[in-house]
Protein backbone atom coordinates (compact mmCIF):
# COMPACT_ATOMS: atom_id res chain seq x y z
CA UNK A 1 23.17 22.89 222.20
CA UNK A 2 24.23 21.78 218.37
CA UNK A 3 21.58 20.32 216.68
CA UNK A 4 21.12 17.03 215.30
CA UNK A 5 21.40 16.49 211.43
CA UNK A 6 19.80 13.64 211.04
CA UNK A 7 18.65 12.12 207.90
CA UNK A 8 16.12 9.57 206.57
CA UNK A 9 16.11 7.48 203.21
CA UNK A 10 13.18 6.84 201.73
CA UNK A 11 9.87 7.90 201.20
CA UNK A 12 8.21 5.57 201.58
CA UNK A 13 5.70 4.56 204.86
CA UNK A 14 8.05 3.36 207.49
CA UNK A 15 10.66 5.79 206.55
CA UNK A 16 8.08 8.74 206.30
CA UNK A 17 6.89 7.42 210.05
CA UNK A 18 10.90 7.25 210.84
CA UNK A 19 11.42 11.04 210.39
CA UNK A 20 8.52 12.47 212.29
CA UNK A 21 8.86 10.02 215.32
CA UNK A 22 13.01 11.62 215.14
CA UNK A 23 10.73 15.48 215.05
CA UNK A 24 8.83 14.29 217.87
CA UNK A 25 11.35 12.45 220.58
CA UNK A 26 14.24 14.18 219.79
CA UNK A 27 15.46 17.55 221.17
CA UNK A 28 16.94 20.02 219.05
CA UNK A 29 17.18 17.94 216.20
CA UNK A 30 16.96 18.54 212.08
CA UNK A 31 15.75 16.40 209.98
CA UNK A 32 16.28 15.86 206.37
CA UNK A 33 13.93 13.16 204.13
CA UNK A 34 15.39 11.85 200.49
CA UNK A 35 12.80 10.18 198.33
CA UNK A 36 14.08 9.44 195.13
CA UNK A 37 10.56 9.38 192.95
CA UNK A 38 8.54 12.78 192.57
CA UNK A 39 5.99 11.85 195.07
CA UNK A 40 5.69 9.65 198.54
CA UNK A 41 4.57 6.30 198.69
CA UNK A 42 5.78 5.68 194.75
CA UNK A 43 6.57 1.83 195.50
CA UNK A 44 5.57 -0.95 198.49
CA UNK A 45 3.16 1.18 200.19
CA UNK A 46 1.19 2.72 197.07
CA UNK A 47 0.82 -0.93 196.03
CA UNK A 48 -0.60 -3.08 198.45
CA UNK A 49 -3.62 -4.20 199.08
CA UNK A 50 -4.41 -1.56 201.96
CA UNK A 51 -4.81 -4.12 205.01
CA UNK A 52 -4.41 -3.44 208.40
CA UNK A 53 -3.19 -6.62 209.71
CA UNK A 54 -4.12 -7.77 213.04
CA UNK A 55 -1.29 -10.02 214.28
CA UNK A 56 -2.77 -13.94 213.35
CA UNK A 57 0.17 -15.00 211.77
CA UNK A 58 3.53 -14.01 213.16
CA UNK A 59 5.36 -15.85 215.92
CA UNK A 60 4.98 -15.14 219.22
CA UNK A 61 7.84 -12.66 220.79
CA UNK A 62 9.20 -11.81 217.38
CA UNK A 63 9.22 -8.10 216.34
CA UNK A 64 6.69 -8.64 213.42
CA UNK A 65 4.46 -9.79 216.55
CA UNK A 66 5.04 -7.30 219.14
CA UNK A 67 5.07 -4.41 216.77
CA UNK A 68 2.46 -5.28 214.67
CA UNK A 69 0.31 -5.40 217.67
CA UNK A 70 1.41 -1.88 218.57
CA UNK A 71 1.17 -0.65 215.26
CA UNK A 72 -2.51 -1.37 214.74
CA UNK A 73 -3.06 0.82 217.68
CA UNK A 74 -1.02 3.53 217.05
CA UNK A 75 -2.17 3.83 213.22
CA UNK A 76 -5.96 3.64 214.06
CA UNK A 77 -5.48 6.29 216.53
CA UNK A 78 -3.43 8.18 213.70
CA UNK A 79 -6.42 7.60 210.86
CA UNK A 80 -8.91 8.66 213.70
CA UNK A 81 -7.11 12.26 214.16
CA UNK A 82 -6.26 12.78 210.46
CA UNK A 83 -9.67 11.58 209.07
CA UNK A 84 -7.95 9.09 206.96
CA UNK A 85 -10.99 6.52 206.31
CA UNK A 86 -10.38 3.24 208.36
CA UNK A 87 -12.53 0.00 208.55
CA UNK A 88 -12.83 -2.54 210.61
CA UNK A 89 -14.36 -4.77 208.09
CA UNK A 90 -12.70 -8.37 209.71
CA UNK A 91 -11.44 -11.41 208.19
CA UNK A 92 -11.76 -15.05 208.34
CA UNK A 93 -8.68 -17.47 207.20
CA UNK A 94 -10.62 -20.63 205.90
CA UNK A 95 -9.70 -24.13 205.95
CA UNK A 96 -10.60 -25.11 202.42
CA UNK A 97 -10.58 -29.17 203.86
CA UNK A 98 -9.77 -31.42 206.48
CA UNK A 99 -5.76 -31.29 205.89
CA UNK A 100 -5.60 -27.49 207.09
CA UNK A 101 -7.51 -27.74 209.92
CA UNK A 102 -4.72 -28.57 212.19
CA UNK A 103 -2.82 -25.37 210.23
CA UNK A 104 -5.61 -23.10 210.96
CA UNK A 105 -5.69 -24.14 214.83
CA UNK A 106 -1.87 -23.38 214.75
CA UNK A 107 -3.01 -19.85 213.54
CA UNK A 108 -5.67 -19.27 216.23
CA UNK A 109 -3.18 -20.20 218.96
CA UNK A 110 -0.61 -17.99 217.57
CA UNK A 111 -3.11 -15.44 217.62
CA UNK A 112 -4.51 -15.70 220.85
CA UNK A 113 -0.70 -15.94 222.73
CA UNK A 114 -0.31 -12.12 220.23
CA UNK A 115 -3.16 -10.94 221.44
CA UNK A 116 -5.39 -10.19 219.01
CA UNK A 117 -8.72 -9.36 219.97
CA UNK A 118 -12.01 -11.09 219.71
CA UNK A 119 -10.21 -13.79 217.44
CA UNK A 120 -12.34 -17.18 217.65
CA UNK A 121 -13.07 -20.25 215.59
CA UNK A 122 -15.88 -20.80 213.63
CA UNK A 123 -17.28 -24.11 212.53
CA UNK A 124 -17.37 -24.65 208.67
CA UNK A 125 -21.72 -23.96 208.73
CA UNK A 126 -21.40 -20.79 210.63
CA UNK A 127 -19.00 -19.28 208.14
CA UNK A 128 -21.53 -18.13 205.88
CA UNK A 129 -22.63 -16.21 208.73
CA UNK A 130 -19.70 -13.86 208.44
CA UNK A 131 -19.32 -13.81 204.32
CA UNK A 132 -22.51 -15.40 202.72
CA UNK A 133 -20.47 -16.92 199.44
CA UNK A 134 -17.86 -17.99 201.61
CA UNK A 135 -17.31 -21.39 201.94
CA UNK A 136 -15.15 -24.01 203.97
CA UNK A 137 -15.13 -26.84 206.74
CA UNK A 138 -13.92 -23.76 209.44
CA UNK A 139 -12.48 -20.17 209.96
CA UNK A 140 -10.86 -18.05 212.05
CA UNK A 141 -12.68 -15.18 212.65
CA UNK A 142 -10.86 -11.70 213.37
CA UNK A 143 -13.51 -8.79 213.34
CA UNK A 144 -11.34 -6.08 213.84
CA UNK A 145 -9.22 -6.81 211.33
CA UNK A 146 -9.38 -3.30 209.00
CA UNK A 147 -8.56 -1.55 205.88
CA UNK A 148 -7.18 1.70 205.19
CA UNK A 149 -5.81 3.92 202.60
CA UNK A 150 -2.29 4.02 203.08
CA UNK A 151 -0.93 6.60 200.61
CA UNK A 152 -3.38 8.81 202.39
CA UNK A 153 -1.59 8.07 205.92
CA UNK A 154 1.92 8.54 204.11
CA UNK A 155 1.24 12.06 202.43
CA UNK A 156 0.03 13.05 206.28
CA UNK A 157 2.90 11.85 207.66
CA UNK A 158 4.74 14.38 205.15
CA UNK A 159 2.16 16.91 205.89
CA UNK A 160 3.52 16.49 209.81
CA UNK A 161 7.29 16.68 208.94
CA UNK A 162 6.79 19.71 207.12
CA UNK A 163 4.79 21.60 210.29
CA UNK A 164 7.48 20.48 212.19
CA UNK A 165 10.36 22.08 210.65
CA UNK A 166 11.40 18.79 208.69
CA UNK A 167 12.52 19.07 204.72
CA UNK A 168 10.68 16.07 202.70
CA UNK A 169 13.06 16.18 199.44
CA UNK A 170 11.36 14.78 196.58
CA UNK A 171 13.01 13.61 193.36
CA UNK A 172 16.47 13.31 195.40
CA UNK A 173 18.03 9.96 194.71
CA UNK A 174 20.54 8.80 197.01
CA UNK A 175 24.02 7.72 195.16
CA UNK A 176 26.39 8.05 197.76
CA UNK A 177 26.10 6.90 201.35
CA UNK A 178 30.17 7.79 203.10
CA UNK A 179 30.01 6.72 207.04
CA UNK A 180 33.00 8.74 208.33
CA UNK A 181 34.46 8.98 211.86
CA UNK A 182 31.94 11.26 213.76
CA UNK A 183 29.42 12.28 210.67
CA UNK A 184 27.96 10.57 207.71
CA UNK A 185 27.67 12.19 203.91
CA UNK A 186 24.83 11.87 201.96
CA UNK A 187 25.24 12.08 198.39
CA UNK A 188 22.75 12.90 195.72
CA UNK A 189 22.40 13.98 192.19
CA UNK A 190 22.14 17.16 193.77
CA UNK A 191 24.97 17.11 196.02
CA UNK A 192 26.34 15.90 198.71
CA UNK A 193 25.01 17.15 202.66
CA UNK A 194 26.49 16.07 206.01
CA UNK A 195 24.46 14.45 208.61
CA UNK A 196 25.28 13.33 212.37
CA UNK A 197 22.24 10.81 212.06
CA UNK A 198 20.77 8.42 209.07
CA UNK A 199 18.40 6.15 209.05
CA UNK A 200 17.86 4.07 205.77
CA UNK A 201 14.05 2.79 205.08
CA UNK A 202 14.52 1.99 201.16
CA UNK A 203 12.73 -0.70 200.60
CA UNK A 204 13.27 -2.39 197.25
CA UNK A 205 16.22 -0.93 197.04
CA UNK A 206 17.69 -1.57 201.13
CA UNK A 207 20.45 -3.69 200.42
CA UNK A 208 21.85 -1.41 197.65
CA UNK A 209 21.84 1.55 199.80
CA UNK A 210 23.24 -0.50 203.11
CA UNK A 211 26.26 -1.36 200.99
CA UNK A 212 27.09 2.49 200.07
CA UNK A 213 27.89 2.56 203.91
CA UNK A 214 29.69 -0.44 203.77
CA UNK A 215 27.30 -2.67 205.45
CA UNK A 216 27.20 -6.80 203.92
CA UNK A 217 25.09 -7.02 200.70
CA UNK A 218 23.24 -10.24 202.67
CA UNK A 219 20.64 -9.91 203.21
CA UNK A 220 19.82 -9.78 199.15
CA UNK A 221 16.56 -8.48 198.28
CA UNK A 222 14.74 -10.58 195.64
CA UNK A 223 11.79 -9.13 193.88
CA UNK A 224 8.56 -10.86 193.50
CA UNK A 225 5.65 -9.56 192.04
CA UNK A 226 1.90 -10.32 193.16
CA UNK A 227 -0.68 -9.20 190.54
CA UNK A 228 -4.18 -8.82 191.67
CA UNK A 229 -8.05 -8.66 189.34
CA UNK A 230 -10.94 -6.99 190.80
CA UNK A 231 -14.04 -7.97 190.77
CA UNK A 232 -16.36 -6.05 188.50
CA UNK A 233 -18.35 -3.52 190.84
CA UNK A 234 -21.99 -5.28 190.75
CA UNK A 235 -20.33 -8.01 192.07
CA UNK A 236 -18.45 -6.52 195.29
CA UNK A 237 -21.53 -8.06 197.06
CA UNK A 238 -19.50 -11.34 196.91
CA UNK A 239 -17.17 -10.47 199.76
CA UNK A 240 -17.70 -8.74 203.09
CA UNK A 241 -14.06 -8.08 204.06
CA UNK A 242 -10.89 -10.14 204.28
CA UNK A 243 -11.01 -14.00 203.08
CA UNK A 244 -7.76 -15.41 203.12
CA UNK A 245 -6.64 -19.12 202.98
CA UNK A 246 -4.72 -21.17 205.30
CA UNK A 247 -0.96 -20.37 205.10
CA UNK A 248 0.81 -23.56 203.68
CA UNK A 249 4.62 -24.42 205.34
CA UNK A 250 5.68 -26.41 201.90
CA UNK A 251 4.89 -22.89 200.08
CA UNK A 252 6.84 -19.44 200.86
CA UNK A 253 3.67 -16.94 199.91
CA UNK A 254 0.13 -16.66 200.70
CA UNK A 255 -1.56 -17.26 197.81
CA UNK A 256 -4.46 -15.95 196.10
CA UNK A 257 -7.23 -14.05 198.59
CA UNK A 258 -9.96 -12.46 198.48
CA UNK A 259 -9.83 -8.44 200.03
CA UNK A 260 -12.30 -5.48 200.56
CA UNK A 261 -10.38 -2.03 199.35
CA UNK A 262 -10.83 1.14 201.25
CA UNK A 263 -13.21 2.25 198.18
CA UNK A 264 -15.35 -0.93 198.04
CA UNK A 265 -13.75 -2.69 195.15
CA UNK A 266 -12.73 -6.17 195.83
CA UNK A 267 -9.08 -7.44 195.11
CA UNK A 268 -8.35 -11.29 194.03
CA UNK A 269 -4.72 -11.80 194.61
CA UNK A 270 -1.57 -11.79 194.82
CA UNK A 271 -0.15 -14.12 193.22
CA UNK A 272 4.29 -14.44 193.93
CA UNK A 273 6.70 -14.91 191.02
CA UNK A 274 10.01 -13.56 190.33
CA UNK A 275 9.98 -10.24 189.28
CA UNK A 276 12.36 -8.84 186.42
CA UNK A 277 12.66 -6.00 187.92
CA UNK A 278 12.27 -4.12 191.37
CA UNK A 279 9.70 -1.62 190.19
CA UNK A 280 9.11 -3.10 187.61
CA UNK A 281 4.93 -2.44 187.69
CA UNK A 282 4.36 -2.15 184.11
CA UNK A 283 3.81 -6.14 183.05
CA UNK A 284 6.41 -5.30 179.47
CA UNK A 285 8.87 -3.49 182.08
CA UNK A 286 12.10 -4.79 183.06
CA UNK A 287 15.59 -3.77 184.89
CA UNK A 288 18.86 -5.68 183.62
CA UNK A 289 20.82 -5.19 186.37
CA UNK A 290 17.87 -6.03 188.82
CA UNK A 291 17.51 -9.82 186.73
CA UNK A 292 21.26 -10.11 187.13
CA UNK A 293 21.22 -8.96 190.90
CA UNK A 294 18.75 -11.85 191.72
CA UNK A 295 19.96 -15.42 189.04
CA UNK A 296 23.73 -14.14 189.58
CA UNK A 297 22.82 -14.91 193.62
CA UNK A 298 23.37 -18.32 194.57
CA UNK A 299 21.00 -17.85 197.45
CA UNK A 300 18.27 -17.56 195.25
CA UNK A 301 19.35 -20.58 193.07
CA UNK A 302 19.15 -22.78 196.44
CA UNK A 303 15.49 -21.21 197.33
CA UNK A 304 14.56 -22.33 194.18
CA UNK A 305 15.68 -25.62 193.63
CA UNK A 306 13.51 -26.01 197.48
CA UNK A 307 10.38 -24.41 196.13
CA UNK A 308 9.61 -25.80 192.78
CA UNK A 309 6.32 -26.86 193.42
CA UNK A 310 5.56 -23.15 194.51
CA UNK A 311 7.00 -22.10 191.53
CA UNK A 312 4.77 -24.58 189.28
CA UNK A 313 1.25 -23.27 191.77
CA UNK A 314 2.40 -19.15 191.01
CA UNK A 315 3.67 -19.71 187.56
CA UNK A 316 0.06 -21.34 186.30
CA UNK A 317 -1.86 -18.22 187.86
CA UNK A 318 0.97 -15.79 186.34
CA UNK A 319 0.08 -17.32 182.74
CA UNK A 320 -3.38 -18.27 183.29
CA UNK A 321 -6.46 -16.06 184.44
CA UNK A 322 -8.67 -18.75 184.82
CA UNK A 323 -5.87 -20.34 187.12
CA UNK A 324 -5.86 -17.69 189.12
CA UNK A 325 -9.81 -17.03 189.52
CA UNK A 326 -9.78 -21.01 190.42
CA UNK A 327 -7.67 -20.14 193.38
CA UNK A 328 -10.27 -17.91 194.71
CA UNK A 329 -12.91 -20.31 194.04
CA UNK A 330 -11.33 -22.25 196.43
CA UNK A 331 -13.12 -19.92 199.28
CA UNK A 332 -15.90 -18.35 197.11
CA UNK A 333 -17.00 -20.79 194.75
CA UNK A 334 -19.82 -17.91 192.98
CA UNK A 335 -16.49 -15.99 191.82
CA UNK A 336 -17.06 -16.44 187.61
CA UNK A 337 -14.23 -15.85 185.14
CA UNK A 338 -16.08 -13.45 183.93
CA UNK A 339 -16.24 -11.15 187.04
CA UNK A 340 -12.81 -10.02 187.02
CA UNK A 341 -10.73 -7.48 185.29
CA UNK A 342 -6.67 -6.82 185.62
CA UNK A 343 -5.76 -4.69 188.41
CA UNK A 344 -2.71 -3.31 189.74
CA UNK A 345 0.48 -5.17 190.77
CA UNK A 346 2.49 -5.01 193.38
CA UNK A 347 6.33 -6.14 194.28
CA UNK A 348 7.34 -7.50 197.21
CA UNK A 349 10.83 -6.64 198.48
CA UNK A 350 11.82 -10.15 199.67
CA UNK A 351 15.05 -10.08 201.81
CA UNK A 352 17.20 -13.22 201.46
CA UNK A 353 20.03 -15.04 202.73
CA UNK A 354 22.99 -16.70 201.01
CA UNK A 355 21.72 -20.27 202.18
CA UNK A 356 18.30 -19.67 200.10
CA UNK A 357 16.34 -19.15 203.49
CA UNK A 358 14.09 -15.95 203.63
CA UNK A 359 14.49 -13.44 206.30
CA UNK A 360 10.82 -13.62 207.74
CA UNK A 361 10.89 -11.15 210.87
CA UNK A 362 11.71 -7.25 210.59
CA UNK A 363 15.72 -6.90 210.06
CA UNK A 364 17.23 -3.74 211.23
CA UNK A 365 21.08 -3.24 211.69
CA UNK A 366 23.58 -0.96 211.96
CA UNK A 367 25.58 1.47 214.61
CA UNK A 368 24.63 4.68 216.60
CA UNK A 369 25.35 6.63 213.34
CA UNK A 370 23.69 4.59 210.54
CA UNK A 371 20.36 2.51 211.07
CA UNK A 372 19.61 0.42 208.14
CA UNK A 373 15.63 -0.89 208.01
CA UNK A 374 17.40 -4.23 206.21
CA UNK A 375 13.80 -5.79 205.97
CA UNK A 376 10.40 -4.80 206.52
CA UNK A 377 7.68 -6.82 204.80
CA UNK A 378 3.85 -7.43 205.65
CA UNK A 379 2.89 -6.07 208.13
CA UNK A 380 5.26 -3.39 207.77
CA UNK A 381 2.97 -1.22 206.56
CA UNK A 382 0.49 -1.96 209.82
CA UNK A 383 3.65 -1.64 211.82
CA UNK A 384 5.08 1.62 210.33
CA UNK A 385 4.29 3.89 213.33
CA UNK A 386 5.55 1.45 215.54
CA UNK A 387 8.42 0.25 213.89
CA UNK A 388 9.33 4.07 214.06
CA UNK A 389 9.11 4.19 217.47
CA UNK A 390 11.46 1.22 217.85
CA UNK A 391 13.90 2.57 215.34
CA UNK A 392 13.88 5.76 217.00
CA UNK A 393 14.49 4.47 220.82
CA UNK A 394 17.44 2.33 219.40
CA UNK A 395 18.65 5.39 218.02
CA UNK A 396 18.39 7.12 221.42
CA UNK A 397 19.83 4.31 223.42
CA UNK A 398 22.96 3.94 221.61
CA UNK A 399 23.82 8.09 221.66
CA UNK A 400 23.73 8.13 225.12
């Protein structure tokens, strides 16, 4: 029997996940990995805040649901046998007053028809019972919400395509993406290679490399960036694990939380606002084309002109510090101006439509020859492992 070429785009988590779940379900097959930086995990998942994400959110039935649920699973089970360090350090989503209470219910029921386990509600005095400096008229509790250390999961998962056989090609940018009759070429600055299977999990850059194999430029990934301070180390007392606020429907992100790291430091943040640039992590850095790719789309013109007021909220913690630490006052009210230092930022790969409307639920498209990972965003990191395993039986089911 011929083998499989098959080929994955993208270094980062989910497409690192992508090619050993192709190693381990499929027979005689070879697989090929192109990561254009000089290392794995260079973008989304070497800049996030490291949270395993329990399932609270995300509507029941949808993918981000089903396989975020599955994900947390497989990926503890993965940490366990790879001694990557994982904690199960919980979080509570606070009402801050009266108005989100209904909100936060929403959440909780949402929760409880996803499965996650152990959630309950706490009453605003028993909060402090959770995170002392925490502070609100009632929670959500989810103790087995966890952290983790996800570049350390991503350079295992290369560590495991390489003992399998699999080539993790670093430095390889992909320029040229030709889906022919019965094979696909894949085109680098190195040259080109011919594949029977590819699967594209580029993140940032998705929609640029779905339209090399002619797929719609829709949906259009905008870039925001979230910054994040951390609190100075004597203070990491502060906060136990997770404290996030009740999501708002009038606003598109989170907004500023509070979040135990894998090494103990505690993250305020992110914030959201347009980025000029898609990895653009340097605050002075900026991409032309990228601000031209997002103000020359009238999609993001019309999800503007509906979200000024979340523009107004992000832009006075973008330009103000003591904006931002207000924020997370909001839930820790012993959180000083003083406390916290600039940290690292983050961008957020936001896929959206023409209308202005953001694509909210894991997109993935494409035919039995080319699988494009259109959209992936929190919890896609949680949901890597699984997400590979769905990619990976859609692949199978269409080449039979």
């Amino acid at each position: 029997m011929a083998k499989v070429r098959a080929a994955v785009i993208g270094g980062g988590i989910i497409g690192l996940a992508v090619a050993r779940e192709l190693l381990h379900r499929m027979d005689a097959v070879e697989v090929t990995l192109f990561e254009k930086e000089i290392r794995v995990a260079a973008h989304q998942t070497g800049h996030n805040s490291g949270v395993v994400h329990a399932g609270l959110y995300y509507p029941p039935g949808s993918l981000k649901a089903r396989l975020c649920r599955r994900g947390v699973t497989l990926l503890q089970q993965y940490a366990e046998g790879k001694g990557v360090a994982y904690e199960e350090c919980g979080k509570v989503v606070v009402a801050h007053d009266s108005s989100e209470v209904a909100r936060m219910d929403a959440i909780f029921d949402r929760a409880v028809a996803n499965g996650v386990p152990g959630i309950r509600k706490v009453p605003g005095e028993e909060i402090p019972e959770i995170e002392p400096h925490a502070r609100g008229v009632a929670a959500v509790h989810s103790p087995h919400t966890a952290i983790i250390d996800y570049v350390a999961v991503a350079e295992a998962l290369a560590a495991d395509i390489a003992a399998a056989g699999g080539r993790v090609l670093l430095g390889r940018e992909v320029v040229g993406l030709d889906s022919r009759t019965a094979e696909t070429v894949v085109t680098t600055r190195n040259g080109s290679e011919v594949f029977d299977l590819v699967v594209t999990c580029a993140g940032l850059q998705s929609d640029r490399v779905a339209l090399m194999s002619g797929e719609p430029r829709s949906p259009r990934v905008v870039p925001f960036f979230g910054d994040y301070f951390l609190l100075e180390p004597e203070r990491s007392s502060l906060v136990k694990g997770l404290i996030y606020p009740v999501p708002d429907p009038r606003y598109p992100f989170l907004g500023v939380h509070l979040t135990k790291r894998i090494d103990g430091r505690i993250m305020l943040g992110p914030n959201a606002f347009l980025s000029f640039g898609r990895e653009a992590y340097d605050r002075r850095g900026w991409s032309a084309s990228d601000v031209m790719s997002a103000v020359g789309f009238p999609g993001f013109w019309r999800f503007a002109v509906h979200n000024t007021a979340a523009a107004v909220r992000e832009a006075r913690t973008v330009l103000s510090t003591g904006q931002f630490v207000k924020e997370a006052q909001k839930y820790v009210p012993d959180v000083r101006r003083s406390d916290v230092t600039r940290g690292p930022r983050g961008i957020r790969a936001q896929a959206m439509n023409a209308d202005g409307s953001l694509e909210d639920d894991f997109v993935i498209t494409g035919s039995e020859r080319v699988v494009h990972v259109r959209n992936a965003p929190s919890p896609g990191a949680t949901s890597s492992l699984a997400i590979a395993e769905h990619v990976v039986t859609e692949v199978l089911a269409r080449r039979v």
